[in-house]
Protein backbone atom coordinates (compact mmCIF):
# COMPACT_ATOMS: atom_id res chain seq x y z
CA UNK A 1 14.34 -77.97 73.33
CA UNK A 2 13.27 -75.83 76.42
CA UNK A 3 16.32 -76.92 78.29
CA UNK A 4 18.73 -75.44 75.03
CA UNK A 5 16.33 -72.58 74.96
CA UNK A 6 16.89 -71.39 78.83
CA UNK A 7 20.63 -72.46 78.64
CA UNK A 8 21.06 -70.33 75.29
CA UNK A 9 19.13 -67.17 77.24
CA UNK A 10 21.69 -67.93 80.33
CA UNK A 11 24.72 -68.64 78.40
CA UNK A 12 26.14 -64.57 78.88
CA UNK A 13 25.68 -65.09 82.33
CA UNK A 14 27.55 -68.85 82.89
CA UNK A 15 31.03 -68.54 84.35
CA UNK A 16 31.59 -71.80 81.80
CA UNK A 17 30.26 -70.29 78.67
CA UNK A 18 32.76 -70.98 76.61
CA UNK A 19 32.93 -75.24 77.79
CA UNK A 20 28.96 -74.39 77.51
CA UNK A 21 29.06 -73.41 73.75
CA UNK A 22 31.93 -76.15 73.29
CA UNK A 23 29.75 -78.91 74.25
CA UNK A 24 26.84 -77.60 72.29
CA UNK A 25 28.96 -78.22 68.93
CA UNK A 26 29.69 -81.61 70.14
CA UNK A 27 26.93 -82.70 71.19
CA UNK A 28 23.98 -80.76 69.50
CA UNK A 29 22.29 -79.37 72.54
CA UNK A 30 23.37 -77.86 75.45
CA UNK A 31 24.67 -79.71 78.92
CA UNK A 32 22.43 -79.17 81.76
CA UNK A 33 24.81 -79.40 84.18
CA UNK A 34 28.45 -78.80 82.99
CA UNK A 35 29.92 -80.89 85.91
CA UNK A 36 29.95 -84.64 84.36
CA UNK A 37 31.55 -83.41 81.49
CA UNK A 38 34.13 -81.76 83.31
CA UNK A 39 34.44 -84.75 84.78
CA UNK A 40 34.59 -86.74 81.13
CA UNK A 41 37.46 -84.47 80.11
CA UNK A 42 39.55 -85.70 83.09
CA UNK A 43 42.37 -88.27 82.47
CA UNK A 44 43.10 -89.76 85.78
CA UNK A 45 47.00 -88.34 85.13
CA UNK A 46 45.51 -85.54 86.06
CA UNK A 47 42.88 -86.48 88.79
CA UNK A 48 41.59 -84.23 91.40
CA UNK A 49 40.77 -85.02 94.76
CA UNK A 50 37.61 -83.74 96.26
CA UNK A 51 36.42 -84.76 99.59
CA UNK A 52 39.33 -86.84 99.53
CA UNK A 53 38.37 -88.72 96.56
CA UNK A 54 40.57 -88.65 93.32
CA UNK A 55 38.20 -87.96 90.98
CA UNK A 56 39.34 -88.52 87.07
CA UNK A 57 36.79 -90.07 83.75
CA UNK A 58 37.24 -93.71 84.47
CA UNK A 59 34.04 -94.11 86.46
CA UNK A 60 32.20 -92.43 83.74
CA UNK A 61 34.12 -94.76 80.75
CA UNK A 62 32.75 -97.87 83.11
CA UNK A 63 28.97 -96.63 82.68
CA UNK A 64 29.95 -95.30 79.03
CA UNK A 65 31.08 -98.30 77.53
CA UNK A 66 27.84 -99.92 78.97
CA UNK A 67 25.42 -97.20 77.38
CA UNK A 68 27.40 -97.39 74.19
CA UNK A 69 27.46 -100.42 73.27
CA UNK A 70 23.44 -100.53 73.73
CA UNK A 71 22.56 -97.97 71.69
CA UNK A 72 25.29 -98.66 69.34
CA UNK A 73 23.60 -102.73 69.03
CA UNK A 74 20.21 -101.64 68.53
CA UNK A 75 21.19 -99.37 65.83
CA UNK A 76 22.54 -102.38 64.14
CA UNK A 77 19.90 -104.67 64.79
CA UNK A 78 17.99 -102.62 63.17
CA UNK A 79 19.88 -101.62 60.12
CA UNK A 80 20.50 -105.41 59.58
CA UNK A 81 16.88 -107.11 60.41
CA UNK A 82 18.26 -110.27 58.75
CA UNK A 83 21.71 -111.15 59.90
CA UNK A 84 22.81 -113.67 62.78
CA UNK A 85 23.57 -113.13 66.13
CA UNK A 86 27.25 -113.40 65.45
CA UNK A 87 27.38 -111.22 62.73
CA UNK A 88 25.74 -108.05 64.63
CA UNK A 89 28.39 -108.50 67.83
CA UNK A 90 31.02 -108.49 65.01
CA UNK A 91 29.56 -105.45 63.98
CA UNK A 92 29.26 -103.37 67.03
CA UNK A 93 32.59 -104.65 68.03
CA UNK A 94 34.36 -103.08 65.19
CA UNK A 95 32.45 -100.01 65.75
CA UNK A 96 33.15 -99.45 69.92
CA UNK A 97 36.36 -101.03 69.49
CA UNK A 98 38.93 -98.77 70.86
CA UNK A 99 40.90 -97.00 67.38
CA UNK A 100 37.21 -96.19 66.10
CA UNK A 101 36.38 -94.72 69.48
CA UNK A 102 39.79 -92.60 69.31
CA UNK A 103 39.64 -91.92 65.48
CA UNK A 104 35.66 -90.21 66.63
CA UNK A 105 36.93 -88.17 69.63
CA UNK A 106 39.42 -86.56 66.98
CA UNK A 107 36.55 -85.95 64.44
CA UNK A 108 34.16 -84.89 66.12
CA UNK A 109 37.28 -82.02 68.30
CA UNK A 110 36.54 -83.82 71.52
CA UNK A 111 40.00 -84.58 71.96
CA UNK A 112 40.77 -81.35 72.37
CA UNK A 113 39.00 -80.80 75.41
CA UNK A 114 40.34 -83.69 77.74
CA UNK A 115 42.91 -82.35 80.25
CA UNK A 116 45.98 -84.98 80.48
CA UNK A 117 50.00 -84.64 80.99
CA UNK A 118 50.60 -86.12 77.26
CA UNK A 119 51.39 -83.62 74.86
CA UNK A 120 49.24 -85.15 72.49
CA UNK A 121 45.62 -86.71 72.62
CA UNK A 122 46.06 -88.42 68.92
CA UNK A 123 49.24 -90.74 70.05
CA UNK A 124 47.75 -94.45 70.29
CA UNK A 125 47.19 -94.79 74.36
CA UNK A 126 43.28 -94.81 73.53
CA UNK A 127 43.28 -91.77 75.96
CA UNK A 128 40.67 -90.12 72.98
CA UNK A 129 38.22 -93.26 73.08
CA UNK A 130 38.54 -93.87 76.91
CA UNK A 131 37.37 -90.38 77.04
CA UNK A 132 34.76 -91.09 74.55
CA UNK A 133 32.98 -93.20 76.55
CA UNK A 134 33.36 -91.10 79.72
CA UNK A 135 31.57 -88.26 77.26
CA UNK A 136 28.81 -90.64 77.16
CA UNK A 137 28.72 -91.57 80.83
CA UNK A 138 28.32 -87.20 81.38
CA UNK A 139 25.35 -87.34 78.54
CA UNK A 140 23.35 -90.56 80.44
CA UNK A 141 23.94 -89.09 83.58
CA UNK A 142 23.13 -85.34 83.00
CA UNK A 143 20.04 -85.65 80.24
CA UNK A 144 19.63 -89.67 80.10
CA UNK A 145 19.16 -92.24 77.70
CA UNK A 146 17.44 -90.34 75.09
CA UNK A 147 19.81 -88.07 74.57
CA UNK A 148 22.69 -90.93 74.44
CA UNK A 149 20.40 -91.87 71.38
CA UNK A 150 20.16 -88.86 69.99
CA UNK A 151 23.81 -88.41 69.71
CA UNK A 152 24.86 -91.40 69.04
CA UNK A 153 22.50 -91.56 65.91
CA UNK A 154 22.94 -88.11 64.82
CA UNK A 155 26.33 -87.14 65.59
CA UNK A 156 28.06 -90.17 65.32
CA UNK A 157 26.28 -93.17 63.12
CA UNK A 158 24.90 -90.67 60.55
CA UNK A 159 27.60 -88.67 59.99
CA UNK A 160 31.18 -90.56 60.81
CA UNK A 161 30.35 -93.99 60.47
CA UNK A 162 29.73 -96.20 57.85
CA UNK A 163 28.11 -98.78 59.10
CA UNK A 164 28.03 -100.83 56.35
CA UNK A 165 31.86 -101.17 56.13
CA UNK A 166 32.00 -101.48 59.78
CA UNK A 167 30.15 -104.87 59.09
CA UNK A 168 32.73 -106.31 56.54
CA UNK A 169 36.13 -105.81 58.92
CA UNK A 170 37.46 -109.09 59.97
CA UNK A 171 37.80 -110.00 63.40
CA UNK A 172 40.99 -112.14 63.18
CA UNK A 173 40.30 -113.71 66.35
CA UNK A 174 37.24 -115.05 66.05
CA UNK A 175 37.87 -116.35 62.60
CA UNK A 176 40.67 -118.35 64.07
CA UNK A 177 38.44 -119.28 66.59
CA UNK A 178 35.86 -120.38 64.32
CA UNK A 179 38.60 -122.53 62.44
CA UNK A 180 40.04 -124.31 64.99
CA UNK A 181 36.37 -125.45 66.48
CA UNK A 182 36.30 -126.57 63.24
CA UNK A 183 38.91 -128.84 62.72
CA UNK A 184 38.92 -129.62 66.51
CA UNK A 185 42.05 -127.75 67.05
CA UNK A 186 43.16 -126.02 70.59
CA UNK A 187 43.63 -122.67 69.89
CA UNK A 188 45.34 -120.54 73.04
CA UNK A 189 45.99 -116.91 73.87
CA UNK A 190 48.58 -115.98 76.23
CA UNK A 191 48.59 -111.98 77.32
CA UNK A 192 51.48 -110.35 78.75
CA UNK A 193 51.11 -106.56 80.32
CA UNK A 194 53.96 -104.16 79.90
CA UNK A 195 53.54 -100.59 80.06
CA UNK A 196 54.61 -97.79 77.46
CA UNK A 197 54.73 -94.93 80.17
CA UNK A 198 53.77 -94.35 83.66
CA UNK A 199 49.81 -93.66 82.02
CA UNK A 200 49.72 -95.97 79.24
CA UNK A 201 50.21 -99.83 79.30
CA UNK A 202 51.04 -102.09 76.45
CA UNK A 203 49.84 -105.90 75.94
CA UNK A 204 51.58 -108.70 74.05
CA UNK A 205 49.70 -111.91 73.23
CA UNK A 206 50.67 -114.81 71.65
CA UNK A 207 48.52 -117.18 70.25
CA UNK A 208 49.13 -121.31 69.67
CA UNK A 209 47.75 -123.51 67.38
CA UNK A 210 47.55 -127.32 68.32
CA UNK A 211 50.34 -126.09 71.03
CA UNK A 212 52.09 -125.09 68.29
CA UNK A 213 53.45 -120.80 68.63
CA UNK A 214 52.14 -119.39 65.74
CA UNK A 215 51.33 -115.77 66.27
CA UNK A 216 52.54 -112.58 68.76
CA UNK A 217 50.68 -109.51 68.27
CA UNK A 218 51.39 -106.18 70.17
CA UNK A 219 48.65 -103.40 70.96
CA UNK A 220 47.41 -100.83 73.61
CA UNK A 221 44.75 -103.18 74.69
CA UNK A 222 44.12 -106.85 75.10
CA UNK A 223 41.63 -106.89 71.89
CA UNK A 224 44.32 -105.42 69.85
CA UNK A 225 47.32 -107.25 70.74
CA UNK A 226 45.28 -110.75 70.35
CA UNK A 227 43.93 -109.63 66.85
CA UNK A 228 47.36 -108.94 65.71
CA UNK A 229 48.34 -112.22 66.80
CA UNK A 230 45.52 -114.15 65.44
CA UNK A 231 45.97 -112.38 61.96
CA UNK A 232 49.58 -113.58 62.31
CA UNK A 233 48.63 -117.08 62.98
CA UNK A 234 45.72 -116.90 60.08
CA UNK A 235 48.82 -115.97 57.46
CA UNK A 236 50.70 -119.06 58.65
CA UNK A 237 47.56 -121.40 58.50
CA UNK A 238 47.22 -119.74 55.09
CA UNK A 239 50.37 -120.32 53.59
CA UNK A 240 52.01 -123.34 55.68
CA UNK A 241 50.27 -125.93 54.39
CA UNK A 242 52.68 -128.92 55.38
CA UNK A 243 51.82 -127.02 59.05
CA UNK A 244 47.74 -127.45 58.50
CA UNK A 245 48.03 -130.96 57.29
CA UNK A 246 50.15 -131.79 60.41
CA UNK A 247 47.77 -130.40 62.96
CA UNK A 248 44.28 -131.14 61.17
CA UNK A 249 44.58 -135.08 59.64
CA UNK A 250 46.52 -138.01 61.19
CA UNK A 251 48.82 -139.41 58.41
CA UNK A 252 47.15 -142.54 58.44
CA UNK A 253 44.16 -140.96 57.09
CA UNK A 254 45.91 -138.39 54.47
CA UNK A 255 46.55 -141.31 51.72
CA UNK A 256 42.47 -142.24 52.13
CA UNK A 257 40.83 -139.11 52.12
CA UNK A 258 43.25 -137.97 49.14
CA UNK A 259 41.40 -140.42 46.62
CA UNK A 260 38.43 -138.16 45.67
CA UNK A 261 40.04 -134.98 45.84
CA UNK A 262 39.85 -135.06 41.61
CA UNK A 263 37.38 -137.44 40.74
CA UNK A 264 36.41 -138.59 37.22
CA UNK A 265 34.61 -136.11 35.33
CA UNK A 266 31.14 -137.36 33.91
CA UNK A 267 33.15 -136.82 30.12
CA UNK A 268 35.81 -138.54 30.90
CA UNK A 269 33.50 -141.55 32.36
CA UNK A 270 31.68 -141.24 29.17
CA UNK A 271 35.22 -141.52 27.01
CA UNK A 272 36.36 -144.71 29.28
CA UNK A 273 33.10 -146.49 28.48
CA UNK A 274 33.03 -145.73 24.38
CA UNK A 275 36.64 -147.54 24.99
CA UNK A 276 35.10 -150.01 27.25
CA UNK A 277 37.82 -149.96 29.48
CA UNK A 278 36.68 -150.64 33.24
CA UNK A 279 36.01 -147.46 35.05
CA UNK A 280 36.36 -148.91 38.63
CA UNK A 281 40.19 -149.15 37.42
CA UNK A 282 40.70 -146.23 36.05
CA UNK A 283 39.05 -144.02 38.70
CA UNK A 284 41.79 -145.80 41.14
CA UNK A 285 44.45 -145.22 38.25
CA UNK A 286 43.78 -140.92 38.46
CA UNK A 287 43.47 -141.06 41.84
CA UNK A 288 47.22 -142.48 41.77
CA UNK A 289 48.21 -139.89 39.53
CA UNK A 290 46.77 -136.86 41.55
CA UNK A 291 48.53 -138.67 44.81
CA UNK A 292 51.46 -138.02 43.48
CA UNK A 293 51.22 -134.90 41.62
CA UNK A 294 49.35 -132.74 44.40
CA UNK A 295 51.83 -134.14 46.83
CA UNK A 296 49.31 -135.87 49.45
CA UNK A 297 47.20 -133.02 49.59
CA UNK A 298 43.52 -133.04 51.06
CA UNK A 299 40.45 -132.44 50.58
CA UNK A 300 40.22 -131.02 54.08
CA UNK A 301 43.28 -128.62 53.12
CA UNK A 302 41.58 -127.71 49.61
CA UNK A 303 38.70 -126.40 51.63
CA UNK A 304 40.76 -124.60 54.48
CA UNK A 305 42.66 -122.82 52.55
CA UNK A 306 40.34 -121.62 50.00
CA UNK A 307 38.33 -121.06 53.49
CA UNK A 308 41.08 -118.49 54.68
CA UNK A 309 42.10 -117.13 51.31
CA UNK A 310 38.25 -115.57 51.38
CA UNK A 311 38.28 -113.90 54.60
CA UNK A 312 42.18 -112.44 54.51
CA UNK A 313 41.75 -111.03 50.74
């Protein structure tokens, strides 16, 4: 308070007044010193060199992203005191990831700050969310971890954010993941690096199943391009399911696990003894029937796909 006090009283006087009164509508206070966040707006296309250093925001994204992602997971730990482990890293994942650290550069008119040779901040190239974190790099380093809170909280997870749908978006990947450990299956990213411009790369993964291609998935980052390909290979999984019985039960065991899929009901049972007709033989008679009128289908791929049909609706 006595810092935004003596800056407001000094503000006439400050050859960066304007960048000074800027910030202050970001941020909610004023900078102390305006030089990290000069620094923040800097996209290394247009580094300086000082001392015969370039000098450009990515040193500041490094210990950004770092700050960021604490604050952002004990704001999450505690607005979910009961959930897993694996649930809150979902969480702050789909809140730091790197479209909602663009889409709250743009909202909040930090975008239009950062100095860059693109003609526009908004294009996908996650120039907006790299900055992001650089913007929180300049607030550790010039008013320190408090103030990362404050922001953070105020500005950012009580205003833009909903954390509570943040908490529902699928991460593709690590539901594939999670399938294949559970049916024992390899599951395999491969990235490839391309680049879109001189400034911005590109990544293409592909993802295999069993050793089986499945899924390529392009993006502006490594996350991106592997969740597109996971949610590729989840679709197949979904709706192949001649594929998921071939990679998740030897054929051998298809025919015996197939038997109980439909068991007798507990009114039928009652029916078959009335007619005193042996239920031993009748139980294998409908289990004959379903054989061939579900087509050799599973339990194990009754449960998978109802599985995936859950978390892809």
């Amino acid at each position: 308070m006595l810092t935004d006090l003596i800056t407001r009283i000094k503000l006439p006087f400050l050859q960066d007044r304007e960048l000074y009164r800027a910030y202050y509508s970001i941020l909610g206070f004023y900078p102390r010193d305006i030089r990290p966040y000069k620094v923040a707006m800097l996209h290394k296309s247009m580094a300086v060199k000082e001392e015969g250093k370039r000098i450009n925001n990515e040193r500041l994204e490094f210990l950004g992203d770092a700050i960021l992602g604490a604050v952002v997971g004990h704001l999450v730990y505690k607005h979910f005191p009961k959930k897993p482990e694996g649930f809150l890293t979902n969480t702050r994942s789909n809140i730091v990831k790197r479209q909602s650290l663009n889409k709250l550069a743009q909202e909040i008119g930090f975008d239009k700050l950062i100095v860059s040779n693109f003609k526009s901040k908004t294009h996908n190239s996650y120039v907006s969310g790299n900055a992001f974190e650089a913007l929180v790099g300049a607030i550790y380093l010039d008013r320190g971890y408090g103030h990362c809170v404050r922001f953070i909280r105020e500005k950012i997870m009580n205003q833009l954010v909903n954390i509570d749908k943040a908490a529902t978006e699928i991460n593709y990947k690590s539901k594939l993941i999670e399938w294949g450990q559970k049916h024992h299956i390899d599951i395999d990213f491969q990235v490839e690096q391309g680049r879109e411009n001189e400034a911005t790369p590109t990544f293409l993964s592909h993802v295999t199943v069993a050793g089986v291609d499945c899924g390529t998935g392009k993006g502006y980052s490594k996350k991106e391009s592997q969740q597109n390909a996971a949610r590729q290979a989840l679709n197949r999984i979904h709706k192949d399911r001649d594929f998921v019985i071939g990679i998740t039960a030897p054929k051998e065991l298809q025919m015996e696990r197939y038997d109980d899929i439909l068991p007798i009901t507990s009114e039928e049972k009652q029916t078959l003894e009335d007619m005193e007709i042996d239920f031993s033989e009748a139980e294998k008679e409908k289990a004959a029937h379903n054989r061939a009128a579900m087509k050799e289908k599973t339990r194990e791929d009754i449960i998978a796909e109802a599985e995936l049909k859950a978390f892809t609706e």
